[in-house]
Protein backbone atom coordinates (compact mmCIF):
# COMPACT_ATOMS: atom_id res chain seq x y z
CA UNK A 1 -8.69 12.19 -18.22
CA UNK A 2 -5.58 10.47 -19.36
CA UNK A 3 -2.39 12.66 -20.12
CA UNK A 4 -1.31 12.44 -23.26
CA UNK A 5 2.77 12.90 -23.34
CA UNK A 6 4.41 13.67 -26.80
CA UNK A 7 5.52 11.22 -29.41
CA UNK A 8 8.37 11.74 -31.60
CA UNK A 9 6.27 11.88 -34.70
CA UNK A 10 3.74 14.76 -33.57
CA UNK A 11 7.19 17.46 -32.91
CA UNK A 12 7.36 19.84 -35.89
CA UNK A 13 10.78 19.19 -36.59
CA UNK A 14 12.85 22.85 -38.01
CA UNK A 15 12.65 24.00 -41.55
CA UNK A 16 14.87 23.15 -43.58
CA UNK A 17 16.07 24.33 -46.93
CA UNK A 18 18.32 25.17 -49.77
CA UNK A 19 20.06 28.30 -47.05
CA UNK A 20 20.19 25.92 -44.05
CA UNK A 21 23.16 23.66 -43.30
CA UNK A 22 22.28 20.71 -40.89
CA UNK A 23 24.78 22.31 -38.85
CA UNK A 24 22.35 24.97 -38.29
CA UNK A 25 20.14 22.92 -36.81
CA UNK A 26 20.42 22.92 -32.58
CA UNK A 27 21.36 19.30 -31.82
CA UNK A 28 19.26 19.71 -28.39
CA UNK A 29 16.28 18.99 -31.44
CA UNK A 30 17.55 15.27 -32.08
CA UNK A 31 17.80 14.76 -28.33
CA UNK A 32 14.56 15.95 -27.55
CA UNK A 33 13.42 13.88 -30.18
CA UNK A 34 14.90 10.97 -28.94
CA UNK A 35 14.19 11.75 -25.45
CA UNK A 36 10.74 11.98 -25.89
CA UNK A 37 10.66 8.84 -28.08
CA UNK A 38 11.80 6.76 -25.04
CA UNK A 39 9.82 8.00 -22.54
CA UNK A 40 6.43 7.72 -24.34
CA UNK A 41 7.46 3.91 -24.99
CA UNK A 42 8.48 3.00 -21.84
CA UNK A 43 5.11 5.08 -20.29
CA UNK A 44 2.87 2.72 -22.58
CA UNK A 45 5.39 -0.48 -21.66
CA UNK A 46 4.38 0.52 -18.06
CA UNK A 47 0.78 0.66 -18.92
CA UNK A 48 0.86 -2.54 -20.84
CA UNK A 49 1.69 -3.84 -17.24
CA UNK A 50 -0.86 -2.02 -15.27
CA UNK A 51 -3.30 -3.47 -17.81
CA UNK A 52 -2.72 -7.31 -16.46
CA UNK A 53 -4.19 -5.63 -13.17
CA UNK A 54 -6.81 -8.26 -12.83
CA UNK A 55 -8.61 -5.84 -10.38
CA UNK A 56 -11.11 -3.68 -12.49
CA UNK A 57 -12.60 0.15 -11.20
CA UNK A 58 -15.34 1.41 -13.02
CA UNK A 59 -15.35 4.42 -14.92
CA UNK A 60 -17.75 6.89 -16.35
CA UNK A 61 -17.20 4.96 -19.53
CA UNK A 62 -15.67 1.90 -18.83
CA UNK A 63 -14.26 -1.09 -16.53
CA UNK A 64 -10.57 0.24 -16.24
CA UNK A 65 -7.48 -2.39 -15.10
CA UNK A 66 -7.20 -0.29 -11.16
CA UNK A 67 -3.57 0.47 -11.24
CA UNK A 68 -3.40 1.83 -14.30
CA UNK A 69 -6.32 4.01 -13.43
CA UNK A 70 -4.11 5.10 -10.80
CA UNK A 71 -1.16 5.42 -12.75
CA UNK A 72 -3.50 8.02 -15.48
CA UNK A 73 -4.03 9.94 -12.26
CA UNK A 74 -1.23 10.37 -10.53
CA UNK A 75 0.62 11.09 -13.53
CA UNK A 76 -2.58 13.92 -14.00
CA UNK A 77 -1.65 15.47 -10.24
CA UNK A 78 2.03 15.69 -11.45
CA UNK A 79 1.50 17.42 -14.71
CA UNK A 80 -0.56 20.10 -12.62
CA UNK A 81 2.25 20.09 -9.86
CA UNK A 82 5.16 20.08 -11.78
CA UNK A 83 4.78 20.10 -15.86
CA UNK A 84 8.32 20.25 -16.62
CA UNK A 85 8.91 17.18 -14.47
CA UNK A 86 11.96 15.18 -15.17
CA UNK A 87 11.98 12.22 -16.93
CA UNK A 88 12.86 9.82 -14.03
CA UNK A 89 9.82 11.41 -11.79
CA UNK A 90 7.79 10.65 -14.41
CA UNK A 91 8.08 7.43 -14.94
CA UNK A 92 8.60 7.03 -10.90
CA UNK A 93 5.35 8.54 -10.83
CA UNK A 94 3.50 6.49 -13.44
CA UNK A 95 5.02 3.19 -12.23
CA UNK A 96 4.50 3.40 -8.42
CA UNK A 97 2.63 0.47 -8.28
CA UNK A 98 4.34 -1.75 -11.19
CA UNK A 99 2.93 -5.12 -10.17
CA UNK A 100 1.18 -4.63 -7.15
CA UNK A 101 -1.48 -6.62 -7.52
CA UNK A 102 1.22 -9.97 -7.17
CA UNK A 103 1.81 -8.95 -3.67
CA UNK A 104 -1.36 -9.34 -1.68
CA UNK A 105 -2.03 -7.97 1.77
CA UNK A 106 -3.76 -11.23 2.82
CA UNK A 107 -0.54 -13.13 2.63
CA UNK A 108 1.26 -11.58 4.89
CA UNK A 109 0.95 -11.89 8.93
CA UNK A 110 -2.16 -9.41 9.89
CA UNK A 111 -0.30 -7.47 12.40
CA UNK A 112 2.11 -4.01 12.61
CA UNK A 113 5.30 -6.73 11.65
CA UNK A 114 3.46 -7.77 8.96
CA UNK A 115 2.51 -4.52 7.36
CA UNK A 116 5.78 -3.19 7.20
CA UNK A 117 7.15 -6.55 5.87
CA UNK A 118 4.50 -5.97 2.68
CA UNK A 119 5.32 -2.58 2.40
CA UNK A 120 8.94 -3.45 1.94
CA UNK A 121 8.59 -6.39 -0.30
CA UNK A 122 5.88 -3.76 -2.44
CA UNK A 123 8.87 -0.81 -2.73
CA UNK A 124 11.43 -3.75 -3.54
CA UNK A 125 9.17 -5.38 -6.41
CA UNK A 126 7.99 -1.56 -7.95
CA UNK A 127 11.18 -0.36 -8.08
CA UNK A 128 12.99 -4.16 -9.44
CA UNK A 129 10.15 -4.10 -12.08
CA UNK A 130 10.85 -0.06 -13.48
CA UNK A 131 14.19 -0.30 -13.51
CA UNK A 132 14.21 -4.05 -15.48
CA UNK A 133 11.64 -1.92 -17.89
CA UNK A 134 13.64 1.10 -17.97
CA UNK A 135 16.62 -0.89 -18.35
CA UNK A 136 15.21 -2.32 -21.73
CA UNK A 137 14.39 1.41 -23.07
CA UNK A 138 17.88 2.26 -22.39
CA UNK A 139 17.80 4.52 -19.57
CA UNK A 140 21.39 4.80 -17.98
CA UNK A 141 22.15 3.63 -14.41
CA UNK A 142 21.78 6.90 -12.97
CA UNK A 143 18.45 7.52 -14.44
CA UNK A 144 17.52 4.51 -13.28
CA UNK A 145 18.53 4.34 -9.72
CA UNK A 146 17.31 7.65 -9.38
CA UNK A 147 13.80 6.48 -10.41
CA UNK A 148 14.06 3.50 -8.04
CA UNK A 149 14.52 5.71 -5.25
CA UNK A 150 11.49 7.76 -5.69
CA UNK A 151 9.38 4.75 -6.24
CA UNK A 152 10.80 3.75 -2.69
CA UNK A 153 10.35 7.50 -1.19
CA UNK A 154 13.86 7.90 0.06
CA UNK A 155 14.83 10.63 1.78
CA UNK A 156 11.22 12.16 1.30
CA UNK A 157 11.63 15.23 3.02
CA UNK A 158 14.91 15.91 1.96
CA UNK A 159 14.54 15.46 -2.14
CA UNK A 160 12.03 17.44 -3.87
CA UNK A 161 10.88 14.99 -6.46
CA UNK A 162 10.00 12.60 -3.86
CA UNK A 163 8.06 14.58 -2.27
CA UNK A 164 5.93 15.41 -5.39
CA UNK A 165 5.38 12.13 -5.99
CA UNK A 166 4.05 12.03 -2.33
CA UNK A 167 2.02 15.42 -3.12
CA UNK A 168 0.61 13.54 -6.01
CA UNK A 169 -0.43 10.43 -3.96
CA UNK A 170 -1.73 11.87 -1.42
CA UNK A 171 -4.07 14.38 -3.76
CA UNK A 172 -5.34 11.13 -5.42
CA UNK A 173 -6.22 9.37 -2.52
CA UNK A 174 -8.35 12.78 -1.26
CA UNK A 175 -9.95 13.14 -4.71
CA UNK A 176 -10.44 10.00 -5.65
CA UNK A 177 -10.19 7.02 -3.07
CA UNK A 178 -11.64 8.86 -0.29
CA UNK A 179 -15.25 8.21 0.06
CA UNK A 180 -14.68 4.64 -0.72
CA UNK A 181 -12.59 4.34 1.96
CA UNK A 182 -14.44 6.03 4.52
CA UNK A 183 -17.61 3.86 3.20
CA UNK A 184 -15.66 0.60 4.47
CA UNK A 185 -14.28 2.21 7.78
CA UNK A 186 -15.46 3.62 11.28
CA UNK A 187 -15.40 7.00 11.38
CA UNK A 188 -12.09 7.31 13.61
CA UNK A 189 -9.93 5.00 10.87
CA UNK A 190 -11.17 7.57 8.49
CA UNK A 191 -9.99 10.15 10.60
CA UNK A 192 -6.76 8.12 11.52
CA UNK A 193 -5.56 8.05 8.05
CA UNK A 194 -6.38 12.08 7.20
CA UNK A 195 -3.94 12.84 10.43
CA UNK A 196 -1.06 10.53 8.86
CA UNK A 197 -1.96 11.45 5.50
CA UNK A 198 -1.92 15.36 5.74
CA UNK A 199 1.58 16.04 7.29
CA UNK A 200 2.96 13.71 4.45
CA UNK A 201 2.04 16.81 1.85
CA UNK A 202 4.07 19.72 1.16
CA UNK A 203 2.46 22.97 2.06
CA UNK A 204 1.35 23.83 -1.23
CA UNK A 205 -0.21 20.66 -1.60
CA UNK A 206 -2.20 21.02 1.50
CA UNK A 207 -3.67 24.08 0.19
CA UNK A 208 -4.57 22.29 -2.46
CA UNK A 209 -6.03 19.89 -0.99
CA UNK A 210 -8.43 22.12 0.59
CA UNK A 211 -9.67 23.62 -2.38
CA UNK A 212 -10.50 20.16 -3.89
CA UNK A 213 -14.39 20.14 -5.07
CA UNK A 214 -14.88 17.15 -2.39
CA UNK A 215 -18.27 16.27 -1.40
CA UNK A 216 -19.60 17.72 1.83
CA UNK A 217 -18.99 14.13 4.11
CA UNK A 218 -15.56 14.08 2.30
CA UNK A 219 -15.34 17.77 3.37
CA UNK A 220 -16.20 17.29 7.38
CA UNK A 221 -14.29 13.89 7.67
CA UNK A 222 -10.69 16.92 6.63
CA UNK A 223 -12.17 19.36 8.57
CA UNK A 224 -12.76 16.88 11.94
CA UNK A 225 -9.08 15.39 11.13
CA UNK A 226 -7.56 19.02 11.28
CA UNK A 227 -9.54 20.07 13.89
């Protein structure tokens, strides 16, 4: 399911009439307004992007571009995490992975140097490409830099919003991505990856987490890591 946000057009705006003066109208309205305006546009500008993904999942219904199948759901985890999330961890959230695709594992040494090389060159490139895009909606420099910094999960256990976009991750990778992933790897990478993945999650998340409708293997491979 893909969360809608709210366009401009679809807010009821206040009544107005022969009694009212427009100075009886709260001016938090036209910012709203405008508030909302920007962020759907620069949601869909990030989803025009994720739609170049030339990696396809499919769906239920259809062949979806990857990344912005995982943009739809992480931006789903947030809204049930945090519904009143600002606008900076939302687009953070939706454009985690602005890009990606351009950096490939494959051409980057195969070793522990090499990982962490492509990691850094990935945070550098997601957070270069939302800020250009949020840049162009007219988000100001502190908006911006403060999106750039989730995308790059600083100081994760010290800001809140950074670690919900972690919570969020880390929920769509056990919902989602898990039993492909255990499907390609021996049982104790599987395991390898629940043990680094789980202390990443808030608390609350991890209770979460366990209450997930998984499927039984998906279910044992959490319960074996945790064990």
């Amino acid at each position: 399911m893909q969360v809608q946000f709210p366009r401009a057009e679809d807010v009821s705006p206040p009544v107005l009439n022969a009694a009212t003066s427009i100075g009886t109208v709260p001016f938090n309205f036209f910012i709203d307004i405008m508030s909302n305006s920007r962020l759907q546009k620069a949601l869909e500008k990030i989803d025009d992007v994720h739609r170049q993904d030339p990696r396809c999942e499919l769906t239920a219904h259809d062949d979806i571009p990857a990344e912005l199948l995982y943009a739809q759901r992480m931006t789903e985890w947030l809204m049930k995490l945090e519904p009143a999330a600002s606008e900076a961890l939302q687009l953070a959230v939706r454009g985690q992975h602005l890009r990606r695709w351009q950096l490939a594992r494959v051409s980057y040494p195969m070793d522990r140097v090499g990982y962490l090389r492509w990691r850094t060159d990935l945070k550098n490139l997601h957070a270069k490409e939302l800020g250009q895009l949020m840049a162009d909606e007219g988000y100001d420099e502190e908006t911006i830099a403060s999106a750039q910094a989730l995308v790059k999960k600083d100081r994760l256990k010290q800001n809140p919003e950074a670690q919900l976009l972690e919570d969020a991750a880390c929920l769509v990778f056990l919902e989602h991505e898990l039993p492909d992933f255990a499907a390609k790897h021996p049982t104790d990478k599987v395991l390898d990856i629940l043990r680094k993945t789980w202390p990443k999650m808030s608390p609350r998340a991890q209770t979460i987490a366990l209450e997930l409708p998984l499927a039984p293997k998906a279910k044992e491979y959490i319960a074996a890591a945790l064990g």
